[in-house]
Protein backbone atom coordinates (compact mmCIF):
# COMPACT_ATOMS: atom_id res chain seq x y z
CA UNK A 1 144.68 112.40 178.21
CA UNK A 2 143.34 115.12 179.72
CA UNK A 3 141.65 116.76 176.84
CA UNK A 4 140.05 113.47 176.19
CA UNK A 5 138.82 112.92 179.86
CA UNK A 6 137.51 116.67 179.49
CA UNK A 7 135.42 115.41 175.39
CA UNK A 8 134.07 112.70 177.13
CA UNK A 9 132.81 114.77 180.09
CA UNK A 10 131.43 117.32 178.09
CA UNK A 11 129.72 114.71 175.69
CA UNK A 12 128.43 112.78 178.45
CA UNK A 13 126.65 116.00 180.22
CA UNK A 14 125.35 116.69 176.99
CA UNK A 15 124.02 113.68 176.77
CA UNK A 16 122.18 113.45 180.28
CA UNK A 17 121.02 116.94 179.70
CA UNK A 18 118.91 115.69 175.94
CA UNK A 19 117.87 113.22 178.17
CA UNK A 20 116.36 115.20 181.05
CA UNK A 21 114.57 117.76 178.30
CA UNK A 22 113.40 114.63 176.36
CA UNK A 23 112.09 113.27 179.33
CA UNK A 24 110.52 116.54 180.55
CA UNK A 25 108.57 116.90 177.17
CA UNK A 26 107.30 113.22 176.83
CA UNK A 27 106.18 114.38 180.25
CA UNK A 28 104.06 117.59 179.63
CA UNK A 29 102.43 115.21 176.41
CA UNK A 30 101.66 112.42 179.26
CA UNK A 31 99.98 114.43 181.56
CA UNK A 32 98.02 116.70 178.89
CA UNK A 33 96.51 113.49 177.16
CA UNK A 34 95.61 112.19 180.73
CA UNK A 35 93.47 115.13 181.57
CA UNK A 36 91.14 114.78 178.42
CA UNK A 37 88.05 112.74 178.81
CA UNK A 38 88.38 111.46 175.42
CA UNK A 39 90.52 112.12 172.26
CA UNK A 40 89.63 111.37 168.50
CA UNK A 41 91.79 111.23 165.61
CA UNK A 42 91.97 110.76 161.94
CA UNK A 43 95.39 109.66 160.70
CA UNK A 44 97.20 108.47 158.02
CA UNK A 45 99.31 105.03 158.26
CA UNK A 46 102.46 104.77 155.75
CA UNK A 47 104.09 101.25 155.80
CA UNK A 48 107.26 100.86 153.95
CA UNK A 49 110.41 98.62 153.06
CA UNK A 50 112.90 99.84 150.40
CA UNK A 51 113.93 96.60 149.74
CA UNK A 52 111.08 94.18 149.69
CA UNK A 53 109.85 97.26 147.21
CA UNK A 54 106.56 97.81 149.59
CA UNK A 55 104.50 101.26 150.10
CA UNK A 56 101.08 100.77 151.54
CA UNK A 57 99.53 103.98 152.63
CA UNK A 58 95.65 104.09 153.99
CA UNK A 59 93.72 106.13 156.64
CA UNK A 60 91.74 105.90 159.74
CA UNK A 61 90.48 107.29 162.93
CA UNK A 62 90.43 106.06 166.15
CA UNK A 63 88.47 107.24 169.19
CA UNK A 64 89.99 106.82 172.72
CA UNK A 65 88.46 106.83 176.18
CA UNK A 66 90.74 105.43 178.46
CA UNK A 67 92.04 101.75 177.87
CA UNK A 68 88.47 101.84 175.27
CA UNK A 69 89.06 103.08 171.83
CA UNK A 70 87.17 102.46 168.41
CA UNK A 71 89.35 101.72 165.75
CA UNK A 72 88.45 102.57 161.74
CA UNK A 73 90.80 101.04 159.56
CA UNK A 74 91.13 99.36 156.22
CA UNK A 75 87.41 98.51 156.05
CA UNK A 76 87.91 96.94 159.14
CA UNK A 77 86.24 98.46 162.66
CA UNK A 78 87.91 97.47 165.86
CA UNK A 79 86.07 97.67 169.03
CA UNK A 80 87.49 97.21 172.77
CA UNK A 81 85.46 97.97 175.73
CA UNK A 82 88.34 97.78 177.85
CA UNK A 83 88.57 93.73 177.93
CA UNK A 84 87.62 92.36 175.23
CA UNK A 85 88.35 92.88 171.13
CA UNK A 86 85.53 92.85 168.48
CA UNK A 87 87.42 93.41 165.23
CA UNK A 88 84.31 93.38 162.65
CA UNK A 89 84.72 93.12 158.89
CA UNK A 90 81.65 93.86 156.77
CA UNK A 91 83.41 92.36 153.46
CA UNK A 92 84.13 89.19 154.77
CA UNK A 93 81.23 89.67 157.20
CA UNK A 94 82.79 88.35 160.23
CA UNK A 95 83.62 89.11 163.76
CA UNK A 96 86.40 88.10 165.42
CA UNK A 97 86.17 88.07 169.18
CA UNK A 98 89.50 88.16 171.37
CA UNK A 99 91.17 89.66 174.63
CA UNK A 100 93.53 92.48 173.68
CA UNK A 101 96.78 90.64 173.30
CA UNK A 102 99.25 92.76 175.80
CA UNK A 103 102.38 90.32 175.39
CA UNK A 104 103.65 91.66 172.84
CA UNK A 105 105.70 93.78 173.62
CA UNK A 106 106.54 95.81 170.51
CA UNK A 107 103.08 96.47 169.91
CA UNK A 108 101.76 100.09 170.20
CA UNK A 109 97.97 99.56 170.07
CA UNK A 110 95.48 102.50 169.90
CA UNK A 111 95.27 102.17 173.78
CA UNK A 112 98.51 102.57 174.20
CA UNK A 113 99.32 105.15 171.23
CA UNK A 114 99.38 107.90 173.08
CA UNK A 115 101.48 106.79 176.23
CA UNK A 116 103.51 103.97 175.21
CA UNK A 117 106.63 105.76 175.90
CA UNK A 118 106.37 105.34 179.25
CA UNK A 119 107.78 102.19 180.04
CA UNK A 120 110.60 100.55 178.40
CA UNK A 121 112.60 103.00 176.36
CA UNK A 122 115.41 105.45 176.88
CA UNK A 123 115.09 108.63 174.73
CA UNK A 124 116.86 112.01 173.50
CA UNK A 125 115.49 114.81 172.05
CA UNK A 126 116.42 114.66 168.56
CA UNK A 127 115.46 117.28 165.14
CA UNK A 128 113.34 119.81 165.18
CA UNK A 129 111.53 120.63 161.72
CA UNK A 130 109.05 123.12 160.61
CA UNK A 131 106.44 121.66 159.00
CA UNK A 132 103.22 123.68 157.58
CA UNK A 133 103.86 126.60 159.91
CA UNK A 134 104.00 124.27 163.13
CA UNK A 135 107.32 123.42 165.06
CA UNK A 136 107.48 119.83 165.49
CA UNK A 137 110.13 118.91 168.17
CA UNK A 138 111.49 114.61 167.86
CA UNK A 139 112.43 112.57 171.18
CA UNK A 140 114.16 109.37 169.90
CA UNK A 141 113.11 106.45 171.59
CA UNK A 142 115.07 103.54 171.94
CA UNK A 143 113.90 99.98 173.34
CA UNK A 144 116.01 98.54 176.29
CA UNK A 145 115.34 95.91 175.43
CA UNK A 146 117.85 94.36 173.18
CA UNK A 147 116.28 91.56 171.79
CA UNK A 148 113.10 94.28 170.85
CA UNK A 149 112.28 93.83 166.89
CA UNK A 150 112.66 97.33 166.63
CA UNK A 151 114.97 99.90 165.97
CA UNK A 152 113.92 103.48 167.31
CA UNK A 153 111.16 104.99 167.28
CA UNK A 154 110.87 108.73 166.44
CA UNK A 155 107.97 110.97 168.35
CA UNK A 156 106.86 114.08 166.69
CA UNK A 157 105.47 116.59 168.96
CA UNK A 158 103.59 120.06 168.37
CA UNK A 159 106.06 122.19 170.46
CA UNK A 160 102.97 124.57 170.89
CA UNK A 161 100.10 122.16 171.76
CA UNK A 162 102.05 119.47 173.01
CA UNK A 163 100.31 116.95 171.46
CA UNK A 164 101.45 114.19 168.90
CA UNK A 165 102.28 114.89 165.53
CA UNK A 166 103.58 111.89 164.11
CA UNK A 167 104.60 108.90 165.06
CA UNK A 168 107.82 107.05 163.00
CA UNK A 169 108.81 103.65 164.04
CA UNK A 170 111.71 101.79 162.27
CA UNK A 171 112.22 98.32 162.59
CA UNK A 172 115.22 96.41 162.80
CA UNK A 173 114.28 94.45 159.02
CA UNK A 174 114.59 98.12 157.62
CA UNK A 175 110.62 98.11 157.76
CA UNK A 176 109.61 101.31 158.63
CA UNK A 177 106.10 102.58 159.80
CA UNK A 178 104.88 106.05 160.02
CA UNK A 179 101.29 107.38 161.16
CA UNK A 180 100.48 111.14 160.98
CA UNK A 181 97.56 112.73 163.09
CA UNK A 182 95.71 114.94 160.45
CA UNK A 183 93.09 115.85 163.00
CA UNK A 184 92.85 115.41 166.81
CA UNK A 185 90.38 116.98 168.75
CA UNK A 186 89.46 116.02 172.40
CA UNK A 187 86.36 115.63 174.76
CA UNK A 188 83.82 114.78 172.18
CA UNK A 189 80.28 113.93 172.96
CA UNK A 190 80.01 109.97 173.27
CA UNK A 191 77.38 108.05 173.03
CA UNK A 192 77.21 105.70 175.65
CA UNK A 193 77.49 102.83 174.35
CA UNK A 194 80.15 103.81 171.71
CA UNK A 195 82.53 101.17 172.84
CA UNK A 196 79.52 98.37 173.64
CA UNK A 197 79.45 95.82 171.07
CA UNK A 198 75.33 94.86 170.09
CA UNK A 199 75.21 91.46 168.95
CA UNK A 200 71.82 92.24 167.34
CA UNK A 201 73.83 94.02 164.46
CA UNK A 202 75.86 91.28 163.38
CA UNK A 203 72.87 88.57 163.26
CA UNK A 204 74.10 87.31 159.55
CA UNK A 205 77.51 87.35 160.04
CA UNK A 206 79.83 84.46 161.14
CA UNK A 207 81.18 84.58 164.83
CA UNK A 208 84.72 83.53 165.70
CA UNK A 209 85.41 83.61 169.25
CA UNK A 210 89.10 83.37 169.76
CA UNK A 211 89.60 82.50 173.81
């Protein structure tokens, strides 16, 4: 009884202690983003389920100031000036005008990609791979919320740079998502009205105002 009192102890401390470093990492990434002015990526987005048979794999680039970001993604440009969404598609030449939909809870949108872990997950440090000469440390992130739609989420961080690698999210149908940052660099000169959406542009195309 007592050996088993003594496991569980030592599993336990073990336990809080991958917490604590997990939580002191997510941390250091937090408050490093924070302190840019603004941060722009190209990425590639992987979407896959084994057993529907599905592989979709495309990429994009996103630039973030803030709760703004500019969104380039399957032909498709995304704009948000911080309330509202203009999600323009030349092919279909359309824009779709919305508020950024926040309820959803399982949603990581490019506002949020680089701080979602904040709220609403508990988390351990998990593998640590080598990959192209770079260490890239995991936290495992789990939702508390039980009813969440997904799994865990795994967080690839640059143990040297501290920022995010990759970004893994598994889904409780098996589907599982995965976007890689090939390039991020930070404090980029913006034009000011970068995240301004000019009407005059879209003159021929059809409007479709959602709210």
């Amino acid at each position: 009884m007592k050996k088993t009192i003594f496991i569980l102890f030592i599993a336990l401390s073990f336990n809080a202690f991958s917490q604590n470093k997990a939580k002191d990492l997510l941390n250091e990434v937090s408050e490093k983003v924070k302190n840019y002015d603004n941060i722009s990526i190209d990425f590639k987005y992987v979407l896959e389920n084994t057993s529907e048979n599905i592989k979709q794999e495309t990429k994009g680039d996103v630039i973030l100031q803030g709760d703004k970001y500019k969104l380039n993604i399957l032909g498709i440009t995304r704009l948000f000036d911080g309330k509202t969404m203009y999600s323009i598609s030349p092919e279909d030449e359309e824009v779709t005008i919305s508020s950024e939909n926040d309820n959803e809870e399982d949603a990581i949108t490019p506002s949020k990609m680089l701080s979602f872990y904040e709220d609403g997950y508990t988390y351990n440090m998990d593998i640590q791979q080598n990959i192209a000469g770079r260490k890239i440390q995991y936290v495992k992130l789990t939702p508390i919320d039980s009813n969440s739609e997904l799994g865990e989420i795994l967080l690839g961080i640059d143990a040297n740079t501290k920022h995010i690698y990759n970004l893994i999210q598994i889904g409780k149908n098996n589907t599982k998502t995965t976007l890689t940052v090939n390039s991020f660099k930070t404090n980029e000169p913006l034009s000011k009205t970068l995240f301004t959406f000019d009407a005059n542009k879209y003159k021929d195309f059809y409007i479709n105002k959602l709210d």
